[in-house]
Protein backbone atom coordinates (compact mmCIF):
# COMPACT_ATOMS: atom_id res chain seq x y z
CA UNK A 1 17.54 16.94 -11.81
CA UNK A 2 14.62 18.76 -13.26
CA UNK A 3 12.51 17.23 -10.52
CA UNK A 4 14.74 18.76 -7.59
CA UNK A 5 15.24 21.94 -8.55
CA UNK A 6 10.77 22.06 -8.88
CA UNK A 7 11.05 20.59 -5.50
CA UNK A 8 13.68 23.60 -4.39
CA UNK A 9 11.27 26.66 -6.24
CA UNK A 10 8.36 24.63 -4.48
CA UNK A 11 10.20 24.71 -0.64
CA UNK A 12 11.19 29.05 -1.68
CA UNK A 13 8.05 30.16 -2.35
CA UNK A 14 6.65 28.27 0.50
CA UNK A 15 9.19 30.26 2.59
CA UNK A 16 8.21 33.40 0.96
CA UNK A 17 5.19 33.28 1.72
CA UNK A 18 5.32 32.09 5.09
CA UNK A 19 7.44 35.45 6.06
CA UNK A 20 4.66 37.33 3.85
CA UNK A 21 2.73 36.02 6.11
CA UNK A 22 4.88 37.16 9.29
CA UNK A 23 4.28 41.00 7.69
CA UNK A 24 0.78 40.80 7.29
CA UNK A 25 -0.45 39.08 9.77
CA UNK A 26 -1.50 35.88 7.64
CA UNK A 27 -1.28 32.67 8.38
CA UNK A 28 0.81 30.32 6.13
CA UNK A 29 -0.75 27.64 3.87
CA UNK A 30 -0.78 24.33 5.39
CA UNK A 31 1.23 21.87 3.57
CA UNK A 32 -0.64 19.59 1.71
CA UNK A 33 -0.14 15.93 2.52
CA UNK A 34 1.73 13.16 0.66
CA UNK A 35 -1.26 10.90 -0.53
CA UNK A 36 0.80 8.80 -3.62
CA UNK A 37 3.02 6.90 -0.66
CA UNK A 38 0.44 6.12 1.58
CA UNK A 39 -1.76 4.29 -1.48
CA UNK A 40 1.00 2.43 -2.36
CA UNK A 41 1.48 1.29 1.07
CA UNK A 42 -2.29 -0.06 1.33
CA UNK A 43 -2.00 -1.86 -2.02
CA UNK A 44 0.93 -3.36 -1.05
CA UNK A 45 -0.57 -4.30 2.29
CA UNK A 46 -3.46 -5.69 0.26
CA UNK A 47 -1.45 -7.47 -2.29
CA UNK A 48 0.12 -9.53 0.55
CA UNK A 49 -3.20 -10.34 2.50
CA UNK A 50 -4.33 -11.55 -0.89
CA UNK A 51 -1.16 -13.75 -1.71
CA UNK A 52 -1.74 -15.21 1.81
CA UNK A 53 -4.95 -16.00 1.72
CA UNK A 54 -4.45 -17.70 -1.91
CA UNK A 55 -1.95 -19.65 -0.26
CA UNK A 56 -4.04 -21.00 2.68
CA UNK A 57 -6.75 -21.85 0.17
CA UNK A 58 -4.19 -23.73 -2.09
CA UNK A 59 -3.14 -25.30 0.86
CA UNK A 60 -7.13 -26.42 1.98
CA UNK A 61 -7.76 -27.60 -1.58
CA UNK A 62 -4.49 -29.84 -1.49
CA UNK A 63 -5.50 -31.02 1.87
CA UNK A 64 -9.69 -32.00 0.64
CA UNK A 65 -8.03 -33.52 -2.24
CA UNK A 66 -5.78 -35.58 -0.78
CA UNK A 67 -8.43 -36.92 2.09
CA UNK A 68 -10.77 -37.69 -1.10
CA UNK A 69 -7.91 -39.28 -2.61
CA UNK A 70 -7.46 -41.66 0.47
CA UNK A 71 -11.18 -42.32 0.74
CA UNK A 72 -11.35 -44.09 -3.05
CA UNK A 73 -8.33 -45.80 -2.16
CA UNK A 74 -9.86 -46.86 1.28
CA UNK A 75 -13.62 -47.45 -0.68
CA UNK A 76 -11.51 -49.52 -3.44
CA UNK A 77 -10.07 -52.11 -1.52
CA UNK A 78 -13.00 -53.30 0.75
């Protein structure tokens, strides 16, 4: 609850001083942008290009080590 009510004094005085502002002529602060979502987004992102790409690799090694596998076998009985 603590949180909200910071995020409630937070929204007043950026209302208070945006009709300061209409008084005197100065323009309001810009709001400053969320930054914390958006990283968490790109690792995210990342972590899931990374799990794919493990995969296909996995999936290549399997694939080498199987043909190898066939090769002795193939090598073996001639």
């Amino acid at each position: 609850m603590a949180k909200k009510k910071g995020a409630l004094a937070k929204r007043a005085s950026e209302l208070e001083a945006a009709v300061v502002g209409l008084f005197t002529g100065t323009p309001a602060k810009k709001k400053a942008k969320k930054k914390k979502a958006k990283k968490a987004k790109v690792v995210k992102k990342a972590k899931t290009v990374a799990k794919k790409a493990k995969k296909a690799v996995k999936k290549t090694v399997k694939k080498v080590a199987k043909k190898a596998k066939k090769a002795k076998k193939k090598s073996k009985k001639k």
